[in-house]
Protein backbone atom coordinates (compact mmCIF):
# COMPACT_ATOMS: atom_id res chain seq x y z
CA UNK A 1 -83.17 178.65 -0.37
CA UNK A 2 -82.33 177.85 3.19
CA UNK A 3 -84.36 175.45 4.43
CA UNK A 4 -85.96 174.89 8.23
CA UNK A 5 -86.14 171.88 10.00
CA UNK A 6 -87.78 171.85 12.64
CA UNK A 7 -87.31 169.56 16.37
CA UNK A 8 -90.14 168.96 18.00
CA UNK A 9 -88.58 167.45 21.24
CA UNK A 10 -89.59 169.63 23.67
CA UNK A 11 -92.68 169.80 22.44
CA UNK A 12 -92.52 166.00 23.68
CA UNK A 13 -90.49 166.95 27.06
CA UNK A 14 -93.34 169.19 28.22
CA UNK A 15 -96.19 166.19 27.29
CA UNK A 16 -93.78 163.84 29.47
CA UNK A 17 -93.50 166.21 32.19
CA UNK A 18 -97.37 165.56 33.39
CA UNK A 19 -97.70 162.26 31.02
CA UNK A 20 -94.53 160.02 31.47
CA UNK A 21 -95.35 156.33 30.93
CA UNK A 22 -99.12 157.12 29.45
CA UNK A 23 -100.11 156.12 25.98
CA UNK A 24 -101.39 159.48 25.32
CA UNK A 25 -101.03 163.14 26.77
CA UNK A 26 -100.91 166.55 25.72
CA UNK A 27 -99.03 168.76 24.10
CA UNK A 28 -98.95 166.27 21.50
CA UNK A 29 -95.57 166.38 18.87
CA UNK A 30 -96.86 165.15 15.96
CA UNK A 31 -99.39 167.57 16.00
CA UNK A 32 -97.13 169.99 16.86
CA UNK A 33 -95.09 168.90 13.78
CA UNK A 34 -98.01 168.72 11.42
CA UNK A 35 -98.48 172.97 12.93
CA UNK A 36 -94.74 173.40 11.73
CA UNK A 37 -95.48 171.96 8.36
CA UNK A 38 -98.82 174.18 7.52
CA UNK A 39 -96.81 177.25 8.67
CA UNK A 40 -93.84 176.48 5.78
CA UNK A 41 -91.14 173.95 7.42
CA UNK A 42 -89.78 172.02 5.24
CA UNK A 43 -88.93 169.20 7.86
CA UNK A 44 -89.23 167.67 10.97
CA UNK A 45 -86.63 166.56 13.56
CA UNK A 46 -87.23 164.16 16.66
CA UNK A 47 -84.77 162.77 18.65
CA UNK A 48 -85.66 159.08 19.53
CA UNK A 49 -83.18 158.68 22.90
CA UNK A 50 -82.39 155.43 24.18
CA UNK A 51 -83.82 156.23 27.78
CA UNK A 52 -86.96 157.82 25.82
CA UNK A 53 -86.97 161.46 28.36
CA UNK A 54 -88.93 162.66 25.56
CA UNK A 55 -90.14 161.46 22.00
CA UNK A 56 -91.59 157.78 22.19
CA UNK A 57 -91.79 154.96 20.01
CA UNK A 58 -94.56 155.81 18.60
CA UNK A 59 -94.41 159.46 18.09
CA UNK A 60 -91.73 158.44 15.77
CA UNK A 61 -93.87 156.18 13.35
CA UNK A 62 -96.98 158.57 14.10
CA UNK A 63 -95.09 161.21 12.25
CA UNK A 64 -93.63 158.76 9.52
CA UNK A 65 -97.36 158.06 8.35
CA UNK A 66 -98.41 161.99 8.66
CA UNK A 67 -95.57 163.71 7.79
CA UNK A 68 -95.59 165.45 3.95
CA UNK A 69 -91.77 166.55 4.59
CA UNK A 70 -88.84 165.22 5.12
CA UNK A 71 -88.28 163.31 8.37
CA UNK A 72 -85.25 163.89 10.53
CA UNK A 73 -84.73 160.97 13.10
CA UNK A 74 -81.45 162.20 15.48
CA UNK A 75 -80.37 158.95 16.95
CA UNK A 76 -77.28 157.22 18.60
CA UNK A 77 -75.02 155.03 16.77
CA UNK A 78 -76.45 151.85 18.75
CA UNK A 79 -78.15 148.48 17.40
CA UNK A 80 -81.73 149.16 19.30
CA UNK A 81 -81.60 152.49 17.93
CA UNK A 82 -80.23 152.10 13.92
CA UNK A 83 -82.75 149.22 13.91
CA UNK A 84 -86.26 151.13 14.86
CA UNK A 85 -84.64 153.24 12.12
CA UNK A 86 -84.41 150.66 9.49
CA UNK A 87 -87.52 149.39 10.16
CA UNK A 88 -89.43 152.64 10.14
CA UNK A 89 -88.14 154.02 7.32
CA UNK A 90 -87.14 158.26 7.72
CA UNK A 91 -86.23 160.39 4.83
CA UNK A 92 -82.83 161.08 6.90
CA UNK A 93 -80.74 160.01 10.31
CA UNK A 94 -78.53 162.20 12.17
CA UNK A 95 -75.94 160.29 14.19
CA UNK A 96 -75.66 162.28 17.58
CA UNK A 97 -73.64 161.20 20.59
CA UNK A 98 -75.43 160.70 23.65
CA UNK A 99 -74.91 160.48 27.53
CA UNK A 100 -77.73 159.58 29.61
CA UNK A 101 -76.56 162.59 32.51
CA UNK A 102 -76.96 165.76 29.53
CA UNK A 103 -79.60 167.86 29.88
CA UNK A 104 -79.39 168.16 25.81
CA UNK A 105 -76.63 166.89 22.97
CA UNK A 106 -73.57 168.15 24.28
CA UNK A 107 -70.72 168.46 21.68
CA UNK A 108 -70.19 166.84 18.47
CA UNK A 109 -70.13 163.05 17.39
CA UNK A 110 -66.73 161.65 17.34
CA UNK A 111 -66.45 160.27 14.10
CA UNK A 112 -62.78 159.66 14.02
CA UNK A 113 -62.74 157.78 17.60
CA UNK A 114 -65.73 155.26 16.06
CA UNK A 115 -65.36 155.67 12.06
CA UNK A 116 -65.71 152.49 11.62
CA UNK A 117 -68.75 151.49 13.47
CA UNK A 118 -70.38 154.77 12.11
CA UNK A 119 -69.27 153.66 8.14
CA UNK A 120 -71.18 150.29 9.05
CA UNK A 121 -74.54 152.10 9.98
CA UNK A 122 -73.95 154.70 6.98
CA UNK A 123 -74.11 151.50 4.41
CA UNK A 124 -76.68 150.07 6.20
CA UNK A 125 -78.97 153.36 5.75
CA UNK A 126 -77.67 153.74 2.61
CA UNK A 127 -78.40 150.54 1.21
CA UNK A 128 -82.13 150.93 2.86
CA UNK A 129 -82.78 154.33 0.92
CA UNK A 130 -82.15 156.31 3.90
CA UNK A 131 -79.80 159.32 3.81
CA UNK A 132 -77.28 159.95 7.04
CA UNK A 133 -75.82 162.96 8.20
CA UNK A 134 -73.48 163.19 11.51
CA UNK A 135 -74.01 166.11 13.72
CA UNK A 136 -69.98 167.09 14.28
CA UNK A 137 -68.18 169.88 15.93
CA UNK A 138 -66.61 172.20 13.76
CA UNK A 139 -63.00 170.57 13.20
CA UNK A 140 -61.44 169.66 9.97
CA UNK A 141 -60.58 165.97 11.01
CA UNK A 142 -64.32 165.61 11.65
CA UNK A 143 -65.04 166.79 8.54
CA UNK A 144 -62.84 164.57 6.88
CA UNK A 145 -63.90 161.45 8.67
CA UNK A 146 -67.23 161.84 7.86
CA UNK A 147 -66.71 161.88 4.52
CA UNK A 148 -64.83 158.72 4.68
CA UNK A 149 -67.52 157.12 6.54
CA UNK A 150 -70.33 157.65 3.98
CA UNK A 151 -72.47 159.98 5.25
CA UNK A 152 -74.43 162.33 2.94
CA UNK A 153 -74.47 165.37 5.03
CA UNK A 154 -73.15 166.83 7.89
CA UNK A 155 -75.23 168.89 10.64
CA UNK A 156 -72.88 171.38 12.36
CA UNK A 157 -73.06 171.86 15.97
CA UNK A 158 -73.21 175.83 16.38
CA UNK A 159 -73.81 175.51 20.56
CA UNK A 160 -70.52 177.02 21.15
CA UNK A 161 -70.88 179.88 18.84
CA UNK A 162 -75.00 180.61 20.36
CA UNK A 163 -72.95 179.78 23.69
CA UNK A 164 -70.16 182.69 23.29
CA UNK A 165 -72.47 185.04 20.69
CA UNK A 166 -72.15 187.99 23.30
CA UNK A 167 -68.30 187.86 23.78
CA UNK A 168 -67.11 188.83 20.27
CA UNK A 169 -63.71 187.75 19.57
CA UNK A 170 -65.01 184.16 20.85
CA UNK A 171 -68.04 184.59 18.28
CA UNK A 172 -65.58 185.52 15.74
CA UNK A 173 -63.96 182.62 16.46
CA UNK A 174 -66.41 180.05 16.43
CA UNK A 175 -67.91 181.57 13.03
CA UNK A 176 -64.63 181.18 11.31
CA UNK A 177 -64.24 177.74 12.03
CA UNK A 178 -68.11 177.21 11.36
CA UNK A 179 -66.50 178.94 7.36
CA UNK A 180 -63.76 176.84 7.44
CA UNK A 181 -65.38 173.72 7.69
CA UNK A 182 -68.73 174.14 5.45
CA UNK A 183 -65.58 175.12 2.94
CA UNK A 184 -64.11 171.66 3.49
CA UNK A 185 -67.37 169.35 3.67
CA UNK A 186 -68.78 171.14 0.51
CA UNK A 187 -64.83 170.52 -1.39
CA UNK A 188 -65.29 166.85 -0.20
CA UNK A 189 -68.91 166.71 -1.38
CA UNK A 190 -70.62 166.63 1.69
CA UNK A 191 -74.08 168.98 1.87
CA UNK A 192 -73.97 170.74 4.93
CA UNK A 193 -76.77 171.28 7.92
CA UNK A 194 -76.15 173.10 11.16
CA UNK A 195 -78.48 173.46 14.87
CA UNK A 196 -78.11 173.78 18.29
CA UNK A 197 -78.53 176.59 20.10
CA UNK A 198 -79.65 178.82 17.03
CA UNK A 199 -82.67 181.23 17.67
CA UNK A 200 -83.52 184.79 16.06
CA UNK A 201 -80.34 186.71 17.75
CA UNK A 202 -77.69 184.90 16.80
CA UNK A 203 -79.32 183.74 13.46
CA UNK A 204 -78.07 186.55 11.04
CA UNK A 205 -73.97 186.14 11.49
CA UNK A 206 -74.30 182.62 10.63
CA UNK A 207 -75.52 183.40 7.25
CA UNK A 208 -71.51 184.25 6.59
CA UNK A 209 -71.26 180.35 6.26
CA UNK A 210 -71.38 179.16 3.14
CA UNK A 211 -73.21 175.81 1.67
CA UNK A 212 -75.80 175.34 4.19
CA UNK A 213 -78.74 173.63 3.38
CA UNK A 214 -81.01 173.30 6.33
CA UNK A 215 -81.01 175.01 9.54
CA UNK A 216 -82.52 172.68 12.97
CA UNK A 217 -84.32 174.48 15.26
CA UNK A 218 -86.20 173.55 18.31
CA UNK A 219 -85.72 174.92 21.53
CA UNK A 220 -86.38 178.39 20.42
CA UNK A 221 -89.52 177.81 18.09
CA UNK A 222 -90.63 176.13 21.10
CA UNK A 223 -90.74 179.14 23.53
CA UNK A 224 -91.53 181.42 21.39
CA UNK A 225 -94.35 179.34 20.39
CA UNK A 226 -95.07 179.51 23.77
CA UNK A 227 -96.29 183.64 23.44
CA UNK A 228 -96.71 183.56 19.94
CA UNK A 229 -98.23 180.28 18.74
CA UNK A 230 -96.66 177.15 16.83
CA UNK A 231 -97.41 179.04 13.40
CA UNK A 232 -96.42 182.49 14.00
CA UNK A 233 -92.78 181.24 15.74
CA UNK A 234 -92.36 178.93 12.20
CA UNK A 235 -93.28 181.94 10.38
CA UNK A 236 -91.28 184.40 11.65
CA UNK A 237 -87.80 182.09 11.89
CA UNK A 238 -88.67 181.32 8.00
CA UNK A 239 -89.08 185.13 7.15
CA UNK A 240 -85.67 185.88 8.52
CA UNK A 241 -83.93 182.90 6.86
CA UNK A 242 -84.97 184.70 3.45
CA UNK A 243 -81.81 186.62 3.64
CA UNK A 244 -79.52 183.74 3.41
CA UNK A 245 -77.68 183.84 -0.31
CA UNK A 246 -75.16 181.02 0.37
């Protein structure tokens, strides 16, 4: 079964939009992400950024004491960051890259420019319980240097294939090297995630890649939760995920 995770950061981006700087506010993420779990997600992403534009401090270990899934914590290779981690404890990391100018994650992590600071953060989750995975581009020396640094998974970035989905040969394109390197992660024992950019048009053509295990989606839960409610946008992302056979 393919599995939904699901990132609650805008949830957090509208709250900050009237609430930035307040202890409290509304929309409020973590009940957002306790919404997502009720309706049949089987996880929860937040992104805890270094300049904090969105999820805070303590949305983070709000939803480590509620949640009843896994939680995802996306996060930057960097000390301040990899130590909240250790210290609060989630059920995964994924290792994005981040600039301070993007509007979201742009592009994959380089793993084979910083391997080896990446394979010292892996051991350090991994010798904590915690799993890792490394949200990469889809390029077979990215594949391969993640598996050399230790990570458990890998989260595919699909932005360029949601990106180009309306020019064909370009989506054709993107998909095939989406194939080609679940192929290789899965022959080099890696599980394999993907997000970004994913919503219920371009959803079906990426069940032609093999291996996945969970799907991250936030963006478009979000606004369609926006017409349709929290529960019904879960719902209805789950019910077409059914037709994934892997």
């Amino acid at each position: 079964m393919l599995k939904l995770g699901v990132n609650i950061d805008h949830v957090a981006t509208l709250r900050e939009a009237r609430y930035c700087g307040w202890t409290h506010g509304e929309p409020d993420p973590v009940l957002a992400a306790q919404v997502c779990e009720a309706a049949g997600a089987h996880g929860i992403t937040a992104h805890l950024r270094e300049d904090r534009r969105h999820v805070q401090d303590r949305d983070v270990r709000r939803l480590r004491d509620v949640l009843k899934t896994r939680l995802n914590l996306e996060m930057a290779n960097v000390a301040e960051i990899v130590e909240i981690a250790l210290k609060i404890h989630p059920d995964i990391v994924c290792i994005v890259p981040e600039r301070r100018m993007e509007i979201t994650t742009e592009g994959g992590l380089d793993v084979v420019a910083g391997e080896k600071s990446i394979a010292e953060t892996c051991q350090r989750m991994k010798d904590a319980g915690i799993e890792v995975s490394l949200f990469i581009s889809p390029d077979e020396a990215q594949v391969e240097a993640s598996a050399r640094a230790g990570s458990q998974f890998i989260e595919l970035h699909t932005g360029t294939y949601a990106e180009h989905f309306h020019d064909e040969p370009r989506r054709v394109l993107e998909l095939q090297r989406l194939i080609a390197s679940a192929r290789l992660a899965h022959d080099l024992g890696l599980k394999v995630n993907a997000g970004h950019g994913l919503n219920c048009l371009n959803l079906t053509p990426l069940f032609h890649v093999p291996h996945l295990v969970e799907l991250n989606i936030g963006h478009s839960l979000i606004s369609r939760a926006v017409f349709a409610g929290m529960e019904s946008a879960v719902k209805e992302m789950l019910g077409l995920m059914q037709g994934y056979c892997g």
